[in-house]
Protein backbone atom coordinates (compact mmCIF):
# COMPACT_ATOMS: atom_id res chain seq x y z
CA UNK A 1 -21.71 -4.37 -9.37
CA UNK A 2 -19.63 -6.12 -11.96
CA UNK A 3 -16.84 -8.53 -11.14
CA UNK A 4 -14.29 -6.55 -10.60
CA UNK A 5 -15.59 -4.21 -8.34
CA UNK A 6 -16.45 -7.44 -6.67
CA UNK A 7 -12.83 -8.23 -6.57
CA UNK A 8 -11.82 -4.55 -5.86
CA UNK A 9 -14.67 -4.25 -2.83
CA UNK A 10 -13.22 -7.78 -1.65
CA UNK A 11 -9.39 -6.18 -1.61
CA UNK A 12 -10.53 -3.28 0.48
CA UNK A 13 -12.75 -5.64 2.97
CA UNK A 14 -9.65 -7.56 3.37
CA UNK A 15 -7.53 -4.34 3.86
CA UNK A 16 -9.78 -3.27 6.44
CA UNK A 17 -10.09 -6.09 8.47
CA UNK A 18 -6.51 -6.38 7.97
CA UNK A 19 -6.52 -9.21 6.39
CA UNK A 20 -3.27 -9.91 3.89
CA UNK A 21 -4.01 -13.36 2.97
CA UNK A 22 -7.22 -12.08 1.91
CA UNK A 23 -5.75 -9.36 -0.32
CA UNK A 24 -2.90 -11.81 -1.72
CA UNK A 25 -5.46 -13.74 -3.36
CA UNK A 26 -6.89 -10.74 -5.40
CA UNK A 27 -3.62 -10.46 -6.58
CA UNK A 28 -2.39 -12.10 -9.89
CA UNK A 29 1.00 -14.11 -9.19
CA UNK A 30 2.20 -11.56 -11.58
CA UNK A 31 1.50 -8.69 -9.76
CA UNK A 32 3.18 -5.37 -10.17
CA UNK A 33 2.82 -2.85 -7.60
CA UNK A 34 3.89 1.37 -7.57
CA UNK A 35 3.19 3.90 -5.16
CA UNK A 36 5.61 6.48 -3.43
CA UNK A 37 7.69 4.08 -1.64
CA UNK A 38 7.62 1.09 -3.47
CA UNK A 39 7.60 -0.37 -6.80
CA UNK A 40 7.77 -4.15 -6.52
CA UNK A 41 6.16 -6.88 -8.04
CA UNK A 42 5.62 -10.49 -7.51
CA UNK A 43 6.03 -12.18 -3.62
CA UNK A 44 7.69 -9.17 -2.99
CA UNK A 45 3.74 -7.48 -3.59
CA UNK A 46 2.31 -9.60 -1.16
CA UNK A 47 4.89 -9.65 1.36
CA UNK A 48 4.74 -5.56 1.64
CA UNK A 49 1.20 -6.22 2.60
CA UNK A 50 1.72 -8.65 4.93
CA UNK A 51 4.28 -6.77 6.70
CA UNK A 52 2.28 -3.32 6.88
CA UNK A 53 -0.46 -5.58 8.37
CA UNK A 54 1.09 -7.78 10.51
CA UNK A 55 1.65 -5.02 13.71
CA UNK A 56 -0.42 -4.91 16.30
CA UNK A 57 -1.12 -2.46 18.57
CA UNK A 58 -1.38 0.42 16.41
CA UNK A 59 -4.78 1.20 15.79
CA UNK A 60 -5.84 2.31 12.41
CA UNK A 61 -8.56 2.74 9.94
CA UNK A 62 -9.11 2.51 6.37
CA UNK A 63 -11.84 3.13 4.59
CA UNK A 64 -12.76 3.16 0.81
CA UNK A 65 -15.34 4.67 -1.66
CA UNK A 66 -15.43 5.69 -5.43
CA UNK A 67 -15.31 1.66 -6.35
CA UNK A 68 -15.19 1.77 -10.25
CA UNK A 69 -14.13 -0.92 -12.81
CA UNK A 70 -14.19 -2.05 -16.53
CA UNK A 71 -13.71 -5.26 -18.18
CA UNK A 72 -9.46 -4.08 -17.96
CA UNK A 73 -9.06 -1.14 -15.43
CA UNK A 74 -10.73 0.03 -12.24
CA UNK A 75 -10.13 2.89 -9.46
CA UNK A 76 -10.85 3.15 -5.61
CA UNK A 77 -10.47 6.42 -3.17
CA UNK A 78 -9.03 5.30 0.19
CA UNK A 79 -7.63 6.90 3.24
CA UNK A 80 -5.42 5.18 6.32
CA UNK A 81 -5.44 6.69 9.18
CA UNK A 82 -2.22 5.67 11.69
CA UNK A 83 0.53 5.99 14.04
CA UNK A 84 3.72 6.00 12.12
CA UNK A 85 5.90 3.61 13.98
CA UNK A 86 9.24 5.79 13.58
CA UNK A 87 7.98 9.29 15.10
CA UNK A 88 5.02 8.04 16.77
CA UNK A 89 2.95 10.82 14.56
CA UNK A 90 -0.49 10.54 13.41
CA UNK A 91 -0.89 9.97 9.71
CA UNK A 92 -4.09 10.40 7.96
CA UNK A 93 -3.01 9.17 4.01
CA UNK A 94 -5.72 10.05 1.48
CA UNK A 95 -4.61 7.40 -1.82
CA UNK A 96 -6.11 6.87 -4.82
CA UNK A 97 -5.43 3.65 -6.22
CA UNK A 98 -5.68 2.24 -9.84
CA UNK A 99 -5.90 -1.16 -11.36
CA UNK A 100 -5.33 -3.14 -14.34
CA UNK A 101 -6.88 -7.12 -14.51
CA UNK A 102 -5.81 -10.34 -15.81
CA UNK A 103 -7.34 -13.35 -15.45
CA UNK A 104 -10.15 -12.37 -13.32
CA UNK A 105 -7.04 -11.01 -10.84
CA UNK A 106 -5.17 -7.70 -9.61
CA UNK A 107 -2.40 -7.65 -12.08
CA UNK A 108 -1.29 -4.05 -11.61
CA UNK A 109 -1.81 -1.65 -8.59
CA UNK A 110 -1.14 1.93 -8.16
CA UNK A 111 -1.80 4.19 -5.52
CA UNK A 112 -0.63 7.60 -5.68
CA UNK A 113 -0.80 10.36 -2.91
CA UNK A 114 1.38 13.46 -1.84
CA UNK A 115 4.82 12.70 -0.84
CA UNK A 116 5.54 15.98 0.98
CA UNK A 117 1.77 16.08 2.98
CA UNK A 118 2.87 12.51 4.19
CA UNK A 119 6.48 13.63 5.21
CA UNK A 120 4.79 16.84 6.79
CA UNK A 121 2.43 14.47 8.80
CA UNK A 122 5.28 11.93 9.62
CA UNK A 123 7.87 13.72 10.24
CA UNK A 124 6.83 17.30 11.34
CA UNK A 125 8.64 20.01 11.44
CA UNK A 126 12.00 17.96 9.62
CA UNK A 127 8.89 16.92 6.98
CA UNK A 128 8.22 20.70 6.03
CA UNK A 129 11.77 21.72 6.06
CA UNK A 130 12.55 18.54 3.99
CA UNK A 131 9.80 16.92 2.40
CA UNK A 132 9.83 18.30 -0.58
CA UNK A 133 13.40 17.37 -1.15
CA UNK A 134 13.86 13.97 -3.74
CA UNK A 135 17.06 13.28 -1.52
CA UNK A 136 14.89 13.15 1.34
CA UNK A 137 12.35 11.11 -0.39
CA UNK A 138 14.70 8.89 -2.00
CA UNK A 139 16.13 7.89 2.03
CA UNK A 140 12.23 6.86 2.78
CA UNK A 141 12.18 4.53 -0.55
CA UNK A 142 15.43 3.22 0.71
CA UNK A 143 14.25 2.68 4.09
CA UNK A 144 11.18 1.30 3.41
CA UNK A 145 12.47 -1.17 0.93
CA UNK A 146 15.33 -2.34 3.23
CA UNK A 147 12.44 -2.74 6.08
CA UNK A 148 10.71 -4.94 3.18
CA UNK A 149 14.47 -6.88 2.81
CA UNK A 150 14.35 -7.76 6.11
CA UNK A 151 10.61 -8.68 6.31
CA UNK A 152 11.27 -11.07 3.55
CA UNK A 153 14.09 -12.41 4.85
CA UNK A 154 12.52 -13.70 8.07
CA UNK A 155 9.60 -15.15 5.98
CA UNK A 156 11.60 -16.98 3.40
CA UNK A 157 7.58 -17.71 1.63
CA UNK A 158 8.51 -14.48 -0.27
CA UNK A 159 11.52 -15.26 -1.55
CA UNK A 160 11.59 -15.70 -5.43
């Protein structure tokens, strides 16, 4: 195992346990992060992490396989499995995730999964009639990022 599946595996442990500080310090100070609800970089990163994290009481799993890196990229396979705190629905998120490093750090993270298979699970029946739609999809972005607003503003260690 090379050293950034080292750093990769380490992420995911940390994930797992649910452990944000843990993750934050795989992260490059740098960091740019993308996936369907969020592209953010920076404290901002971090603080999404700490905020998914930081509930308890909703028991969840992650797992992870398919650990590859190189020297500059790398590439994991990971599923959550959760109550959605809104609807109170089960969510089982398959993601995969890609990297970039810098300085022996995260520097860019990526996950990508379906949109409309999470606003199916989420949101049932309202999720198949409109979970395709961007509209729709652009009010969860919205939503989730003014959650992340407020997050940061009661931990002012985020701002930048």
């Amino acid at each position: 195992m090379n050293d950034n599946e080292k750093l990769l595996t380490r992420f995911y442990d940390a994930f797992r346990a649910s452990n944000f500080r843990e993750m934050q310090k795989c992260y490059h100070k740098d960091i740019e992060y993308n996936d369907p609800f969020f592209r953010i970089s920076g404290k901002r990163a971090q603080a999404m992490w700490h905020m998914l994290l930081e509930k308890k009481g909703n028991p969840n799993t992650k797992n992870f396989k398919n650990v590859k890196a190189s020297d500059s990229k790398g590439s994991v396979s990971w599923d959550a499995r959760y109550i959605f705190s809104i609807t109170k629905k089960f969510i089982h998120n398959e993601v995969e995730a890609e990297f970039i490093f810098k300085d022996g750090k995260i520097i860019s993270h990526k996950d990508s999964f379906n949109m409309y298979s999470w606003c199916k699970m989420a949101f049932g029946y309202v999720g198949i009639i409109f979970g395709w739609s961007f509209y729709f999809q652009i009010k969860l972005k919205r939503m989730a990022n003014k959650r992340l607003d407020s997050f940061i503003k009661r931990h002012p260690q985020y701002k930048e």
